[in-house]
C-alpha atoms as a PDB file:
ATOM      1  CA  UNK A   1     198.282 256.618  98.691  1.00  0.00           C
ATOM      2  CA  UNK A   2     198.245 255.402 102.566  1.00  0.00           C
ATOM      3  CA  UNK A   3     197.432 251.827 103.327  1.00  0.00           C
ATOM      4  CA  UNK A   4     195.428 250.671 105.947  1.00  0.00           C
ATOM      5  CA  UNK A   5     198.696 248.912 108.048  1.00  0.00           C
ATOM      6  CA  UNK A   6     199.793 253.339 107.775  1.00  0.00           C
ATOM      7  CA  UNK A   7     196.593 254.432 109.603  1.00  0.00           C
ATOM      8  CA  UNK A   8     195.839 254.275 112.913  1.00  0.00           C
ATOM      9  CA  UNK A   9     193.725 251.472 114.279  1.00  0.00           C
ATOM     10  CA  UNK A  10     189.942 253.206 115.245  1.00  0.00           C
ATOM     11  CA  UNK A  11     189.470 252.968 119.101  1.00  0.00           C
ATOM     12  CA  UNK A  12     186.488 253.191 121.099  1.00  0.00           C
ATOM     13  CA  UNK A  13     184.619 256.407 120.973  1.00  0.00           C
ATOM     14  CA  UNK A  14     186.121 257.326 117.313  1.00  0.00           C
ATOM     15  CA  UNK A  15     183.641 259.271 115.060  1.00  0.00           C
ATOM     16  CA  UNK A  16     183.536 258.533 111.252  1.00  0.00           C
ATOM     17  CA  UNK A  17     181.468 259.924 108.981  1.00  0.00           C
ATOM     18  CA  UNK A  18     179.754 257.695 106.156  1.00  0.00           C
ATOM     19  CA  UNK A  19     180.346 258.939 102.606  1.00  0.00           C
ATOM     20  CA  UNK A  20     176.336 258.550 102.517  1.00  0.00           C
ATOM     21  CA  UNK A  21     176.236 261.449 105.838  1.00  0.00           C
ATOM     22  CA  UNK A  22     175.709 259.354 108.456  1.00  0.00           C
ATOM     23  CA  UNK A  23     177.959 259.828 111.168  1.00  0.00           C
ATOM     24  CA  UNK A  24     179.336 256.497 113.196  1.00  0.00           C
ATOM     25  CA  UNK A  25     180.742 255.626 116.277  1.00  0.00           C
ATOM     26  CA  UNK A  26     183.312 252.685 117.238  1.00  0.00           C
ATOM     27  CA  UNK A  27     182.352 251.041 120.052  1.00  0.00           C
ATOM     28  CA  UNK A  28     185.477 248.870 120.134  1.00  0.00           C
ATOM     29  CA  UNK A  29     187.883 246.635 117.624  1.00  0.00           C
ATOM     30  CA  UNK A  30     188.093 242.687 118.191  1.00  0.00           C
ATOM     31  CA  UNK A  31     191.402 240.541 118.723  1.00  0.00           C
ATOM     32  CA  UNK A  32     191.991 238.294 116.265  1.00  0.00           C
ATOM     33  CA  UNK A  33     193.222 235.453 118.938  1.00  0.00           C
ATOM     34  CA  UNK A  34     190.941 232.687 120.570  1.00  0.00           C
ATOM     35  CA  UNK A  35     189.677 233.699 123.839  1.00  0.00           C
ATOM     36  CA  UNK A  36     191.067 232.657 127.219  1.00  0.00           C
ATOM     37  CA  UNK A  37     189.515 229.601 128.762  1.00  0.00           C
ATOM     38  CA  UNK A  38     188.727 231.665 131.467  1.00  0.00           C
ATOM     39  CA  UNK A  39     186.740 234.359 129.271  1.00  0.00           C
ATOM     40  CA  UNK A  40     184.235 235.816 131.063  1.00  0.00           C
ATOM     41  CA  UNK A  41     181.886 237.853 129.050  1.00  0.00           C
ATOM     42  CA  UNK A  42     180.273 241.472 130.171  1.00  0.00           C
ATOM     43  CA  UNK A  43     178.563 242.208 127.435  1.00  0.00           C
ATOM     44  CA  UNK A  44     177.165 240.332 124.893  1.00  0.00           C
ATOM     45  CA  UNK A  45     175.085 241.692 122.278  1.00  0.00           C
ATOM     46  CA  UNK A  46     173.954 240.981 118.506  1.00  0.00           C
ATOM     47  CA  UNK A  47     175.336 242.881 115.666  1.00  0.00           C
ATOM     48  CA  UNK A  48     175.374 242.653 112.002  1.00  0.00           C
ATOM     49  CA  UNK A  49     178.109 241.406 109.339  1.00  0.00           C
ATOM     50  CA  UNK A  50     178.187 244.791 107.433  1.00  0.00           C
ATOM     51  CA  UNK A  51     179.305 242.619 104.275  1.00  0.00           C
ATOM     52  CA  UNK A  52     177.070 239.556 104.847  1.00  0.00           C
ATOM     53  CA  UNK A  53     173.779 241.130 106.551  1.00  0.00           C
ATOM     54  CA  UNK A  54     173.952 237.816 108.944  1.00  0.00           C
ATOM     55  CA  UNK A  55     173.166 238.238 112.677  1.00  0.00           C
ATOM     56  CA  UNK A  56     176.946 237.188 114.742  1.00  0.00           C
ATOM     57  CA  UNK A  57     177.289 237.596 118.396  1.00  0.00           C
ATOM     58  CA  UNK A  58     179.169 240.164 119.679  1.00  0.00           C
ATOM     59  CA  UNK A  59     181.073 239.305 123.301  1.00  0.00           C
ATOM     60  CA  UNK A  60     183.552 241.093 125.289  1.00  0.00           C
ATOM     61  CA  UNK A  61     185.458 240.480 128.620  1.00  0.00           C
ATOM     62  CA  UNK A  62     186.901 243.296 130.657  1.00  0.00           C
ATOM     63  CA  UNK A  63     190.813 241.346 130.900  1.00  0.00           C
ATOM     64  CA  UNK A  64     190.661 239.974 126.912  1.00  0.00           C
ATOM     65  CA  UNK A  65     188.374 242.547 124.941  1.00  0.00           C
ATOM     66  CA  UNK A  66     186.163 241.930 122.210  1.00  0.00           C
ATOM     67  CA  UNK A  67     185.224 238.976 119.816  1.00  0.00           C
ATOM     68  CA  UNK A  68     182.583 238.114 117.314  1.00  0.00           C
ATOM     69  CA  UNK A  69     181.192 234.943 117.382  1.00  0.00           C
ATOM     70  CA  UNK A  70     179.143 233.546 114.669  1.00  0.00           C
ATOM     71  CA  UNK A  71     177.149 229.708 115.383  1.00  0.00           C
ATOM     72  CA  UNK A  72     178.798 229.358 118.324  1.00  0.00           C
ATOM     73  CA  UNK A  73     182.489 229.875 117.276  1.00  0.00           C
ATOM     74  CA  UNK A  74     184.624 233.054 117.093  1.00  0.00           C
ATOM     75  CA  UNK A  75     185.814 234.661 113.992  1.00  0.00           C
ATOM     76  CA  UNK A  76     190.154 234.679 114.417  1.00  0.00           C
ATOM     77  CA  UNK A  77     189.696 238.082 112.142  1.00  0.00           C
ATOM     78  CA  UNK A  78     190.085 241.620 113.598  1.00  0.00           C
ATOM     79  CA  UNK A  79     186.276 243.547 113.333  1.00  0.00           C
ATOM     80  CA  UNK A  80     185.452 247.035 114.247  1.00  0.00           C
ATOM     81  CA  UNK A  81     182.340 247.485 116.201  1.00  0.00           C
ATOM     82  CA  UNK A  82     180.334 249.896 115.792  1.00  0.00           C
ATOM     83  CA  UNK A  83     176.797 252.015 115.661  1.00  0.00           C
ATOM     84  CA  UNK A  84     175.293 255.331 114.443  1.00  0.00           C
ATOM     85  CA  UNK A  85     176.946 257.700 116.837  1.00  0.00           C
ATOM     86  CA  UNK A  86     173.343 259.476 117.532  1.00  0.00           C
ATOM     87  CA  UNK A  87     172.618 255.927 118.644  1.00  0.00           C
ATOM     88  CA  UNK A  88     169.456 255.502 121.817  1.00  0.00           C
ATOM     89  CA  UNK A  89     169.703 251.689 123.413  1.00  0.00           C
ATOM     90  CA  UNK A  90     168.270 250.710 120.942  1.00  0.00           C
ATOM     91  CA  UNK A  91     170.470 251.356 117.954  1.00  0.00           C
ATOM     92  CA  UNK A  92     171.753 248.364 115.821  1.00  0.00           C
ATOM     93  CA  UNK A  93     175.390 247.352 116.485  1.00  0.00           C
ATOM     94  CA  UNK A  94     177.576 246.507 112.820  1.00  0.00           C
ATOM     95  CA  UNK A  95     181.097 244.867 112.414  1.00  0.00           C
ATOM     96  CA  UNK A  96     183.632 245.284 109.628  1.00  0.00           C
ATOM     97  CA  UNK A  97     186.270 243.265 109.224  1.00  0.00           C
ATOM     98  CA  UNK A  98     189.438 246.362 109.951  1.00  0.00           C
ATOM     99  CA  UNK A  99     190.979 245.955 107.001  1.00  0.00           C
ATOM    100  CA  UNK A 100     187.675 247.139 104.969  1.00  0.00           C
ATOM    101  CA  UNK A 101     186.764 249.408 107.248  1.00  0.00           C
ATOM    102  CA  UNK A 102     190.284 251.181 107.081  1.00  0.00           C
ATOM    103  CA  UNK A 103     190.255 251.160 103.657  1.00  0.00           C
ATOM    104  CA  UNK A 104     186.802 252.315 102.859  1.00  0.00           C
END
């Protein structure tokens, strides 16, 4: 049996397909550490807590990476970020916390 510490983190651009047949994409995996004052986020976008269906915000600076941030505070959990991998601009992103996501 391999545990999820045995497999190798996802990383951006990482296929997976759903046991349902839907194919998915990881657009990137969070840092579980409090961001930098200096944080400067490039992207922010909304995604949605696969295990809670609640809206969190989804930020990311080019020096630190990725967090999720959810009423204004980030999460100090690791996520995986990700979409449908035939996604258009419009595709819904979802996070996962990484330890359910490597062991699903």
């Amino acid at each position: 049996m391999e545990h999820a510490s045995d497999l190798q983190i996802p990383r951006k651009g990482d296929r997976y397909k759903h046991f349902k047949g839907n194919e998915y994409e990881v657009i990137g995996v969070t840092r579980s550490e409090t961001p930098p004052d200096e944080f400067c986020p490039s992207i922010d976008a909304i995604a949605i807590h696969e295990e809670t269906q609640e809206e969190v915000e989804v930020l990311c600076d080019e020096n630190f990476g990725f967090i999720v941030v959810k009423d204004g505070k980030p999460l100090r959990k690791q996520f995986v970020i990700y979409s449908r991998a035939s996604r258009s601009n419009d595709e819904k992103w979802w996070v996962r916390p990484l330890g359910n996501f490597m062991s699903s």
